[in-house]
N, C-alpha and C. Protein backbone atom coordinates (compact mmCIF):
# COMPACT_ATOMS: atom_id res chain seq x y z
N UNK A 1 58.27 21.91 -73.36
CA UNK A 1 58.45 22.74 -72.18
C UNK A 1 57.33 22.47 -71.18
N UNK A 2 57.88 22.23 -70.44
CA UNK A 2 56.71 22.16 -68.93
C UNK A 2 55.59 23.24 -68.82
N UNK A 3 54.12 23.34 -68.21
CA UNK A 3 53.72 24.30 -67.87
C UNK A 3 54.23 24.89 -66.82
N UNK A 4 54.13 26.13 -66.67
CA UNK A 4 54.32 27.20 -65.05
C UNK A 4 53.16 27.12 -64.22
N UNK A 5 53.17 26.46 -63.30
CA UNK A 5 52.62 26.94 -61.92
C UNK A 5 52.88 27.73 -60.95
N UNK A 6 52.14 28.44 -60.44
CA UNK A 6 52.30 29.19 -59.28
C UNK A 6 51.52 28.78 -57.90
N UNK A 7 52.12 28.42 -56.87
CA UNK A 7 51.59 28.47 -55.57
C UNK A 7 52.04 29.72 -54.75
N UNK A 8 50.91 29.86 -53.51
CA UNK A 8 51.22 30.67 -52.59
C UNK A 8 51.07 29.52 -51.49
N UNK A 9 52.13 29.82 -50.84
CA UNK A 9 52.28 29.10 -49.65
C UNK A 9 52.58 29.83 -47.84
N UNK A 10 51.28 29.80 -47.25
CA UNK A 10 51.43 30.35 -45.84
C UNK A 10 52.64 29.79 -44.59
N UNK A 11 53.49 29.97 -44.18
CA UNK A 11 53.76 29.22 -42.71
C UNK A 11 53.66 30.09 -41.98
N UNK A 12 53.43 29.19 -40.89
CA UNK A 12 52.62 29.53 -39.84
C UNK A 12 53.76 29.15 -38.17
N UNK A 13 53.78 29.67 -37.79
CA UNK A 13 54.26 28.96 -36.43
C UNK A 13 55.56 29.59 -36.00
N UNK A 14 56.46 29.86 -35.42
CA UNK A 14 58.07 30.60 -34.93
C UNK A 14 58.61 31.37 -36.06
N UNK A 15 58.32 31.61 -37.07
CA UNK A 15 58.92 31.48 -38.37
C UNK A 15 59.31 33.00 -38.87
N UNK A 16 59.14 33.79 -37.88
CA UNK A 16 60.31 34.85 -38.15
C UNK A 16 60.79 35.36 -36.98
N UNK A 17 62.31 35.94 -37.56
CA UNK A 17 63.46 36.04 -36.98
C UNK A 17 64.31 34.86 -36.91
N UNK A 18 64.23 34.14 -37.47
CA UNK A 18 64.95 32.74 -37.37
C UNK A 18 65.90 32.48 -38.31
N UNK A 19 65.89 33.10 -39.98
CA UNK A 19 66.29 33.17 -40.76
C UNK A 19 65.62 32.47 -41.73
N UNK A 20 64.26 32.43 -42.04
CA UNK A 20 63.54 31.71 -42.75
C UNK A 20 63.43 32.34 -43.70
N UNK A 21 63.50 33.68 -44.15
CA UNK A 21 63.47 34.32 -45.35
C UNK A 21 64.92 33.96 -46.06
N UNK A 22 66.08 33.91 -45.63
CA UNK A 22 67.73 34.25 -46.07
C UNK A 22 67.61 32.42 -46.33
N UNK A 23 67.10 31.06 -45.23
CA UNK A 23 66.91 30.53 -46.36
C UNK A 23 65.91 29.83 -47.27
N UNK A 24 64.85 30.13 -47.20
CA UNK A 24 64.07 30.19 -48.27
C UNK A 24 64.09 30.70 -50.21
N UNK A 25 65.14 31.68 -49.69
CA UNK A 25 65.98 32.46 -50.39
C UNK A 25 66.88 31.37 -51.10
N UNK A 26 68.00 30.66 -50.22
CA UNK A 26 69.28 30.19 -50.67
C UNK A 26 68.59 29.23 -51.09
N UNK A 27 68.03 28.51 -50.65
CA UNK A 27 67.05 26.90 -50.94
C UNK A 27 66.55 27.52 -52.78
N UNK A 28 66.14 28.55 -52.73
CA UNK A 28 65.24 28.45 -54.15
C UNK A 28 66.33 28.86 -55.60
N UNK A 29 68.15 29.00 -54.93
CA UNK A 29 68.60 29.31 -56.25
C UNK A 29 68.72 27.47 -56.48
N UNK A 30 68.52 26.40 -55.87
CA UNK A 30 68.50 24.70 -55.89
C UNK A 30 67.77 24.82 -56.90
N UNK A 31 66.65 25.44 -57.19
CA UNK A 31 65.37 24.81 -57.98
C UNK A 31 65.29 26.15 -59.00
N UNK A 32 64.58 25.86 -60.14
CA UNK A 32 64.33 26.44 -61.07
C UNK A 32 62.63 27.01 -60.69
N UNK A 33 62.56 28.28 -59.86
CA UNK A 33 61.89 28.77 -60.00
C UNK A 33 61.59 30.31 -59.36
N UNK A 34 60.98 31.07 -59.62
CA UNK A 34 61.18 32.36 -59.47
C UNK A 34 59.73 32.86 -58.27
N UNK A 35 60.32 34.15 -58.02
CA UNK A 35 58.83 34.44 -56.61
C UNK A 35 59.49 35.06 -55.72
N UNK A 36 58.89 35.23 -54.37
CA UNK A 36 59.06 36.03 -53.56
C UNK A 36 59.21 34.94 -52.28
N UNK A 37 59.41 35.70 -51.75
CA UNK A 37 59.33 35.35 -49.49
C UNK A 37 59.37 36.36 -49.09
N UNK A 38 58.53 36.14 -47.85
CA UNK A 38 57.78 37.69 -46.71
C UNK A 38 57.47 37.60 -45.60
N UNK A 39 57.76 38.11 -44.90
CA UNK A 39 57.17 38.40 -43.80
C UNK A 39 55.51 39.05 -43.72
N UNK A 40 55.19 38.59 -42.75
CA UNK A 40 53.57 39.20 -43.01
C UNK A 40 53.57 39.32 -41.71
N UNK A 41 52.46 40.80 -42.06
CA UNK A 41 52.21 41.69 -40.46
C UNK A 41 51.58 40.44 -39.31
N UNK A 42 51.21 39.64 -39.57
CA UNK A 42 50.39 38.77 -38.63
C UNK A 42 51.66 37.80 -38.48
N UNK A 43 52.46 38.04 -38.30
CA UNK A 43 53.83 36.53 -37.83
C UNK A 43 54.13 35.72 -38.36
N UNK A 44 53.20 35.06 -40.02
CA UNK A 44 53.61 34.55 -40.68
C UNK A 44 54.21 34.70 -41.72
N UNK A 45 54.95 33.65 -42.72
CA UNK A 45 56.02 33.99 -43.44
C UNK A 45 55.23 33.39 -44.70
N UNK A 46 55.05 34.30 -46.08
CA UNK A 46 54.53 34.06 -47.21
C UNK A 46 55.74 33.89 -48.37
N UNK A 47 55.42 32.80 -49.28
CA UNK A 47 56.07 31.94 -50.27
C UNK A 47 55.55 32.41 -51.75
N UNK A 48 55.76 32.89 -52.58
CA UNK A 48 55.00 32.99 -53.85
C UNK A 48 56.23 32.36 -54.88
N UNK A 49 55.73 30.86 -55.53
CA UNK A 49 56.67 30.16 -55.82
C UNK A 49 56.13 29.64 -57.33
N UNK A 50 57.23 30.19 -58.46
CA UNK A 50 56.16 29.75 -59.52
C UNK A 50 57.33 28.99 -60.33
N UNK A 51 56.85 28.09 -61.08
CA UNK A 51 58.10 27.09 -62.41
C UNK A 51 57.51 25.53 -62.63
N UNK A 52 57.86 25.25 -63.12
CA UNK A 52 57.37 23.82 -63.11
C UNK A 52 56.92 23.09 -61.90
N UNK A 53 56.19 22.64 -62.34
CA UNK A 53 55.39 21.80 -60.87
C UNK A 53 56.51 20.98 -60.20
N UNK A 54 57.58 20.47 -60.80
CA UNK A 54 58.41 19.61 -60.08
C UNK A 54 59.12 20.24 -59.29
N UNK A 55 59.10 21.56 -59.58
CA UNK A 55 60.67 22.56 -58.95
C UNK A 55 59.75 23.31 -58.11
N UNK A 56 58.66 23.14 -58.14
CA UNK A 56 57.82 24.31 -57.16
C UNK A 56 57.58 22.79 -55.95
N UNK A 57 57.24 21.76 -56.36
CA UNK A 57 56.99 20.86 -54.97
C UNK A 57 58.20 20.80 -54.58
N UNK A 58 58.81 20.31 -54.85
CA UNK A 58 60.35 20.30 -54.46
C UNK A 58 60.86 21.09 -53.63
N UNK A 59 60.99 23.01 -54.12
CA UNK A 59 61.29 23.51 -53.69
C UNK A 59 59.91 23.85 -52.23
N UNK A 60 59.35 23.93 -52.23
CA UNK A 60 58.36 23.92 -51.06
C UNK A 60 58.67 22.58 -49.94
N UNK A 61 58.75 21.13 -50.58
CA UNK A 61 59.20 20.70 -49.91
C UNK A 61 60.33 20.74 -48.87
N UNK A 62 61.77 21.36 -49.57
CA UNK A 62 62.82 21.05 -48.84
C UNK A 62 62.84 23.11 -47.83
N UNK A 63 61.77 23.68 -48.14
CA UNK A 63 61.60 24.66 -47.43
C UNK A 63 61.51 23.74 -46.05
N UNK A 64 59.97 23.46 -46.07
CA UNK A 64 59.36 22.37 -44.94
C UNK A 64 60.85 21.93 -43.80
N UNK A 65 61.22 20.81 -44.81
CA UNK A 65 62.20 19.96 -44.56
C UNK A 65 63.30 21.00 -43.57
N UNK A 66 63.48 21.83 -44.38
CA UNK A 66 65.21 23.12 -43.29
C UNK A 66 64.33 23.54 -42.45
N UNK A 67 63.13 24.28 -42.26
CA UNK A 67 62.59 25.23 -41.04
C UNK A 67 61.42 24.31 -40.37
N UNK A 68 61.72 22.94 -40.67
CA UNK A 68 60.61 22.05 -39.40
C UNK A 68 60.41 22.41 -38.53
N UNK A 69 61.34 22.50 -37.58
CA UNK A 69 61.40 23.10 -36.64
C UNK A 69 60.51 24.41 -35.69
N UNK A 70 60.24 25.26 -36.74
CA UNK A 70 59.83 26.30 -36.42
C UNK A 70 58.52 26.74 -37.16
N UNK A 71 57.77 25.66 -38.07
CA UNK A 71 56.71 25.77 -38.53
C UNK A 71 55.98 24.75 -37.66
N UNK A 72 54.60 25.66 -37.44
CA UNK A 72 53.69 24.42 -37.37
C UNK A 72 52.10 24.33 -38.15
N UNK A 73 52.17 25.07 -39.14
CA UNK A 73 50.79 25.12 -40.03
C UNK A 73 51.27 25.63 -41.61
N UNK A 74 50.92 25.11 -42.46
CA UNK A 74 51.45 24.93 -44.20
C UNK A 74 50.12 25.23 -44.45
N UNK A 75 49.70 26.20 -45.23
CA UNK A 75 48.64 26.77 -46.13
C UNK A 75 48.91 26.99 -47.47
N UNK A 76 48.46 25.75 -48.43
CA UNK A 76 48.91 25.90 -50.04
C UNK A 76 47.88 26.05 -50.69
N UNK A 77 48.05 27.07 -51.26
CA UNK A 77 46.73 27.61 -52.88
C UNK A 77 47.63 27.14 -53.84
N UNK A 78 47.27 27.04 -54.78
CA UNK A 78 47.54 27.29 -56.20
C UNK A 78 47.12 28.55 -56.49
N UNK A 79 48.06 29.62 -57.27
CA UNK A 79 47.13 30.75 -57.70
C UNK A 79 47.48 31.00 -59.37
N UNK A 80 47.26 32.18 -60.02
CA UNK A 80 47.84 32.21 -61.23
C UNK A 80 48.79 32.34 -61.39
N UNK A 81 49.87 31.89 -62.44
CA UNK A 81 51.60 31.86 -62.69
C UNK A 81 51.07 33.73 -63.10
N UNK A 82 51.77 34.44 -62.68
CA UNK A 82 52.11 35.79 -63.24
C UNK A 82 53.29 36.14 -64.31
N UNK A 83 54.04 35.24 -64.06
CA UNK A 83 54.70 35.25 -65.02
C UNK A 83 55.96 36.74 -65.04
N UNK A 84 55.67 37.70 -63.91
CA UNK A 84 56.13 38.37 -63.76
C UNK A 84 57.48 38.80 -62.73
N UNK A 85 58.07 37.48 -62.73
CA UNK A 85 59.04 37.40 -61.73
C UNK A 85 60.10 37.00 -62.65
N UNK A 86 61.28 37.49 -62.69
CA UNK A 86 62.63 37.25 -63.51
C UNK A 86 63.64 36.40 -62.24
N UNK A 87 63.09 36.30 -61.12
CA UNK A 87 64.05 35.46 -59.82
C UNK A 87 63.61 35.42 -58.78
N UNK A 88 63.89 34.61 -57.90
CA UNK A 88 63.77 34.63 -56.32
C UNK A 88 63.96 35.45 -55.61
N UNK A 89 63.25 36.28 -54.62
CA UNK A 89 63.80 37.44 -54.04
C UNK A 89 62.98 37.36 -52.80
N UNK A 90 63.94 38.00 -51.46
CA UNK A 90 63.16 38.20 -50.35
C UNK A 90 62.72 39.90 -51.03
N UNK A 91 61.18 39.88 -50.21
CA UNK A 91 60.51 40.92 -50.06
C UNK A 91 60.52 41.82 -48.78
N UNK A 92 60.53 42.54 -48.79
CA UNK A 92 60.05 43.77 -47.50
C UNK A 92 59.11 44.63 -47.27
């Protein structure tokens, strides 16, 4: 079995109201991994993306890839897998 990683991932730039949460959302039932998406009081949109390292770059990648457009700054930590997520879910 693979290890679990967890990243948090910032964007930065147009990235709400656009539909970047709904698909960030649809993009992550593609990949095997579980977490959140948010809106944050400061205009940017937060990622908490945890599963195997292949399904977490991946899925971060093809985030990138659909909302180019409307990002223009990517902020990636690694933080601890919590382990406490059973699925993908937008947050509020």
């Amino acid at each position: 079995m693979e290890p679990v990683v967890a990243k948090l991932v910032t964007f930065e730039g147009s990235v709400q109201g656009v539909g970047f949460r709904y698909t960030a959302n649809s993009l992550a039932r593609r990949f095997s991994v579980t977490g959140y998406v948010m809106n944050m009081p400061n205009g940017s949109v937060e990622i908490h993306a945890e599963g195997p390292v292949d399904e977490v770059d991946c899925f971060i990648d093809a985030v990138k890839t659909e909302m180019a457009e409307y990002i223009q700054e990517v902020k990636t930590q690694p933080v601890p897998a919590a382990a406490q997520y059973r699925r993908f879910s937008v947050r509020f």
